[in-house]
Protein backbone atom coordinates (compact mmCIF):
# COMPACT_ATOMS: atom_id res chain seq x y z
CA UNK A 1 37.08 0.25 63.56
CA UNK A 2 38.08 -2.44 61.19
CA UNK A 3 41.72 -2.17 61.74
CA UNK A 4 41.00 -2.83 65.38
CA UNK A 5 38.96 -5.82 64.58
CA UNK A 6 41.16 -7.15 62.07
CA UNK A 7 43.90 -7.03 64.84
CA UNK A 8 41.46 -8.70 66.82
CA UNK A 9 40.77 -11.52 64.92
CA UNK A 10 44.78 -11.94 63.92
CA UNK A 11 45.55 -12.05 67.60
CA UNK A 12 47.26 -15.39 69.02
CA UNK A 13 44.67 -17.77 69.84
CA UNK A 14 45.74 -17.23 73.52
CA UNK A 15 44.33 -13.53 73.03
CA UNK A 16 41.57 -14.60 71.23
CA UNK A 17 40.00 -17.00 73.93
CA UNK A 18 40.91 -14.68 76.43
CA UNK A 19 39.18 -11.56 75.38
CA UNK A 20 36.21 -13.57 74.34
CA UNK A 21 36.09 -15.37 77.50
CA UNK A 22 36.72 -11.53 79.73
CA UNK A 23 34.06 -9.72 77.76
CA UNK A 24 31.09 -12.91 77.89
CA UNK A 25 32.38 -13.06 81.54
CA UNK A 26 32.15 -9.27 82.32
CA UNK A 27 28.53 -8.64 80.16
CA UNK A 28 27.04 -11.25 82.19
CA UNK A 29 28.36 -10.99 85.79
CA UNK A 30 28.64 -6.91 85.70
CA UNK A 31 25.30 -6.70 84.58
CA UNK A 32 26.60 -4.03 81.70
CA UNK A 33 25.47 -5.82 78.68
CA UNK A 34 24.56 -2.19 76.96
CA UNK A 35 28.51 -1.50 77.13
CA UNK A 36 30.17 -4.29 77.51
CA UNK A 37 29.39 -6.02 73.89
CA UNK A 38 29.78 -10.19 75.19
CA UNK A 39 27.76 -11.59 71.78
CA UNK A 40 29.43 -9.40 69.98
CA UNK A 41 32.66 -10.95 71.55
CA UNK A 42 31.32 -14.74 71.32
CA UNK A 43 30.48 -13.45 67.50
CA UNK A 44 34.48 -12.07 66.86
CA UNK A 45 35.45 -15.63 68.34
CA UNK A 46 33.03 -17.63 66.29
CA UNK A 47 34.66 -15.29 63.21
CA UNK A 48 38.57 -15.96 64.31
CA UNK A 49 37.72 -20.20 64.18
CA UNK A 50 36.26 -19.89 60.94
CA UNK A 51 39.56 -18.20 59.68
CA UNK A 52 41.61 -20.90 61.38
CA UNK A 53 43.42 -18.33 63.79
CA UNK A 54 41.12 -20.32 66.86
CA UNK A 55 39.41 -23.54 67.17
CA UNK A 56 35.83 -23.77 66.86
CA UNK A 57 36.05 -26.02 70.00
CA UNK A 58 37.72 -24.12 72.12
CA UNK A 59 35.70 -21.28 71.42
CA UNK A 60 32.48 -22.68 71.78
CA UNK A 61 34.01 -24.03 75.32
CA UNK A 62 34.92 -20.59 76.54
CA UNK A 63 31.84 -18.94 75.69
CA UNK A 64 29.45 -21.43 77.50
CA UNK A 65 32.28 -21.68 80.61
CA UNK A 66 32.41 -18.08 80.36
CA UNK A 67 28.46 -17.41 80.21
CA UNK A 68 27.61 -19.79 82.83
CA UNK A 69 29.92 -18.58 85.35
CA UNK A 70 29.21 -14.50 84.50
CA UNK A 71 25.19 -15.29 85.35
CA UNK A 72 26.74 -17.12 88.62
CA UNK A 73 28.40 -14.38 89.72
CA UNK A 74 25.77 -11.62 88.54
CA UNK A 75 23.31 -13.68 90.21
CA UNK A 76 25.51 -13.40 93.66
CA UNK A 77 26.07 -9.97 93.36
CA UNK A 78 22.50 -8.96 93.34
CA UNK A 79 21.48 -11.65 95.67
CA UNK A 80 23.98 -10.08 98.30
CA UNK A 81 24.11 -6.16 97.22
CA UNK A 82 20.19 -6.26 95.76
CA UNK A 83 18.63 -5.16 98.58
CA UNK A 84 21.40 -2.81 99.83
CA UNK A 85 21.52 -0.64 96.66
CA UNK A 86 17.39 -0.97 96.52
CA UNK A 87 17.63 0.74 99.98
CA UNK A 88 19.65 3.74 99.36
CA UNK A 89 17.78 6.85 100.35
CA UNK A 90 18.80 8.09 96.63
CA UNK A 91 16.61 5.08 95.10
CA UNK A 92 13.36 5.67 97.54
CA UNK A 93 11.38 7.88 95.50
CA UNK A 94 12.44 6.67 92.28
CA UNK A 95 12.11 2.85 92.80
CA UNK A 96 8.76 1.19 94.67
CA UNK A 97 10.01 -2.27 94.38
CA UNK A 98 8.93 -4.94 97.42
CA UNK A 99 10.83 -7.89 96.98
CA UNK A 100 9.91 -10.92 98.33
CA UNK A 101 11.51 -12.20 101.59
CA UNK A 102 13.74 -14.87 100.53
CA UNK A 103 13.66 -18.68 102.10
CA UNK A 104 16.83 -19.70 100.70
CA UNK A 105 15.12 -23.45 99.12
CA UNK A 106 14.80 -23.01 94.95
CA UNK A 107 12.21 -23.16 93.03
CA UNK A 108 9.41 -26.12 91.90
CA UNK A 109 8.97 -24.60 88.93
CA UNK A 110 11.90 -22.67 87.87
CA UNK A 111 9.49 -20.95 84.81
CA UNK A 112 7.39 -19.72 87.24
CA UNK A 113 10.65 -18.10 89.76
CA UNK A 114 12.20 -16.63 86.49
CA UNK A 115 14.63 -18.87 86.28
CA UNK A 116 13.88 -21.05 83.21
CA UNK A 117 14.03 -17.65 81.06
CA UNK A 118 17.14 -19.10 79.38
């Protein structure tokens, strides 16, 4: 494991900011954050700046770019395939969810709508 991480973290600062930026991108949009590690990606990154092989700026940039537009796109996918894969015959005995019919406008209070949980 530590050879792979040291290979990692002496990777061309292309590589670096790219696999940071897939696996943030991936944990948050996929919804797999139990196998897809994306802090312990952001972490790696943080790790290559302070040894000079990446900088801290671009980093930090490519993590929030990268978190922001994962949630985005996680956020679509279970707006449009939510109720689809909540309706699967498989899923009707298991899961008693009601959602609630949605009007499209956002949120007063986005605390209150579970949206202010970040």
């Amino acid at each position: 494991m530590t050879g792979f991480i040291n290979q990692i973290l002496n990777a061309p600062t292309w590589a670096v900011l790219t696999l940071t930026a897939l696996l943030v991108f991936v944990e948050d949009a996929l919804l797999v954050g139990f196998v897809i590690p994306g802090e312990t990606a952001a972490i790696l990154g943080g790790v290559a700046a302070s040894l000079g092989h990446a900088p801290l700026a671009a980093v930090i940039a490519v993590v929030i770019v990268a978190a922001i537009a994962g949630d985005s796109v996680g956020y679509e996918v279970g707006r449009q395939m939510g109720p689809r894969i909540l309706s699967l015959p498989i899923l009707d005995k298991e899961v008693s969810i009601s959602l609630p019919p949605s009007t499209g406008e956002r949120c007063r209070y986005p605390t209150r709508c579970g949206g202010g949980g970040r």
